[in-house]
Protein backbone atom coordinates (compact mmCIF):
# COMPACT_ATOMS: atom_id res chain seq x y z
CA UNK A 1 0.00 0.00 0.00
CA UNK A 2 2.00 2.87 1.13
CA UNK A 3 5.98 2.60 1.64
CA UNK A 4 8.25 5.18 3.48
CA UNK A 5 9.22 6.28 -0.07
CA UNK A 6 5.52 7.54 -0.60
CA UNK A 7 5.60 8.94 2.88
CA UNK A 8 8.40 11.01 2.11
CA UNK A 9 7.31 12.38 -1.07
CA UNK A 10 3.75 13.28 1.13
CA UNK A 11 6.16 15.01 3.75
CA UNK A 12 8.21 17.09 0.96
CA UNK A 13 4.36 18.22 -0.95
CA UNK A 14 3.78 19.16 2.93
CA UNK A 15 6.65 21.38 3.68
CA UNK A 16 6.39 23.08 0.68
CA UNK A 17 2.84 24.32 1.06
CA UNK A 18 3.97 25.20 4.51
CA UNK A 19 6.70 27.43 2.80
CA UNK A 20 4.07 29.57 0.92
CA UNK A 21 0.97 29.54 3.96
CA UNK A 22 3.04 30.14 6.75
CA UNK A 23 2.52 32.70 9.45
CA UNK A 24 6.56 32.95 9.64
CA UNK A 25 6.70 33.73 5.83
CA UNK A 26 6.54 37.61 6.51
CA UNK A 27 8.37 37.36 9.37
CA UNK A 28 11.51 35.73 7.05
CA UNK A 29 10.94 38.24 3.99
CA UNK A 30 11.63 41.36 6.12
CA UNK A 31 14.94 39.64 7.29
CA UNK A 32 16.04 39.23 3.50
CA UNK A 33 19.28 41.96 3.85
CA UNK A 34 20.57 39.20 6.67
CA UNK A 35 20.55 36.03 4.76
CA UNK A 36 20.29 37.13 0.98
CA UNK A 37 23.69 37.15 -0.35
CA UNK A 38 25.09 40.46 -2.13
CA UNK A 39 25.29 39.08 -5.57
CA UNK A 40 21.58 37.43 -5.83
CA UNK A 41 19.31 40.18 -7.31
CA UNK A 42 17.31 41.47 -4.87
CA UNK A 43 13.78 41.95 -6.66
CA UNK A 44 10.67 40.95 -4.43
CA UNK A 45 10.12 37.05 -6.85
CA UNK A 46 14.02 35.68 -6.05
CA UNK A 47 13.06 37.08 -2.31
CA UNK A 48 9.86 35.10 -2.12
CA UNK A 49 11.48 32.38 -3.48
CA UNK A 50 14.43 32.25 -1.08
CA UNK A 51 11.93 33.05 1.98
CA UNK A 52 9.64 29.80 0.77
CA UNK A 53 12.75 27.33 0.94
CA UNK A 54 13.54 28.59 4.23
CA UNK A 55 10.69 28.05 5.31
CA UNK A 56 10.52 24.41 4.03
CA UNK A 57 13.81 23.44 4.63
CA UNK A 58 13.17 24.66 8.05
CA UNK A 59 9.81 22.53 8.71
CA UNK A 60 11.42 19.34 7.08
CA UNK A 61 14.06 19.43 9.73
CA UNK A 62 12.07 20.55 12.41
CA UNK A 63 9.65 18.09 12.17
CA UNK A 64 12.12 15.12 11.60
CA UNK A 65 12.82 15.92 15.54
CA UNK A 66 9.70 14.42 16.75
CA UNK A 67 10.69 10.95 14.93
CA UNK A 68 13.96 10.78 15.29
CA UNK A 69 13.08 11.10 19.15
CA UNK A 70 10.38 8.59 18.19
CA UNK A 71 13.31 5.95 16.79
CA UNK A 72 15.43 7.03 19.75
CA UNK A 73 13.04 6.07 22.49
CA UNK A 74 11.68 2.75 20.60
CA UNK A 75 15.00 1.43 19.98
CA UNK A 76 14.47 1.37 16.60
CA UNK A 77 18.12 1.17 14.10
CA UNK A 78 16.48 2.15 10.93
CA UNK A 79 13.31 4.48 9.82
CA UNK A 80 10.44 2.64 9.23
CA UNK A 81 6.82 3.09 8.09
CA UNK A 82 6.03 4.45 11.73
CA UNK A 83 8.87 7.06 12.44
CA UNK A 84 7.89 8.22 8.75
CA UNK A 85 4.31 8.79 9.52
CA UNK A 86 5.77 10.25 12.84
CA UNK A 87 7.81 12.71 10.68
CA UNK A 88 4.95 13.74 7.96
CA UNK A 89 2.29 14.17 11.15
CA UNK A 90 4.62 16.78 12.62
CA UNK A 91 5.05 18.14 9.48
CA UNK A 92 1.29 18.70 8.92
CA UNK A 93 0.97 20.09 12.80
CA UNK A 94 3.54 22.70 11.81
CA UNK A 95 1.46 23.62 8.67
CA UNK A 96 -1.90 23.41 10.17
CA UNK A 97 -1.28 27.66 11.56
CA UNK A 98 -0.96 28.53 8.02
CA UNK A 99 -3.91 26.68 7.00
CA UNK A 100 -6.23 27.83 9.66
């Protein structure tokens, strides 16, 4: 049925709509000048752009701390269909405040 491949794929589609309907979005844009490099062009699209993978990048790793605690605390050696599921449901909790 569903593999931790699939899961995965479900978690990335996650972030990414939490990088556009985030309440942190904003919040990262008006900090552009700290982490946009000199030589990137600095029109309002390449800012957006670089604000959204923040934003993912930032909910795929924070969310992977929930199941990797998960693994820790089971004993588990490898990831496995739970800790996945573990990963992509704290994935969706951080994007629910963006959705609501």
């Amino acid at each position: 049925m569903f593999n931790p491949q699939t899961i995965f794929i479900a978690m990335l589609g996650v972030t990414l709509v939490n990088g556009f309907v985030s309440p942190i979005v904003p919040l990262v844009f008006v900090w552009s000048p700290v982490w946009l490099p000199e030589f990137a062009p600095q029109t309002p699209i390449v800012i957006l752009y670089g604000t959204s993978l923040i934003v993912s990048v930032s909910t795929l790793i924070l969310s992977g701390v929930p199941a990797a605690l998960f693994e820790r605390l089971t004993g588990r050696r490898e990831s496995d269909m739970s800790s996945m599921l573990v990963w992509l449901g704290a994935a969706f909790l951080l994007t629910l405040p963006g959705l609501i």
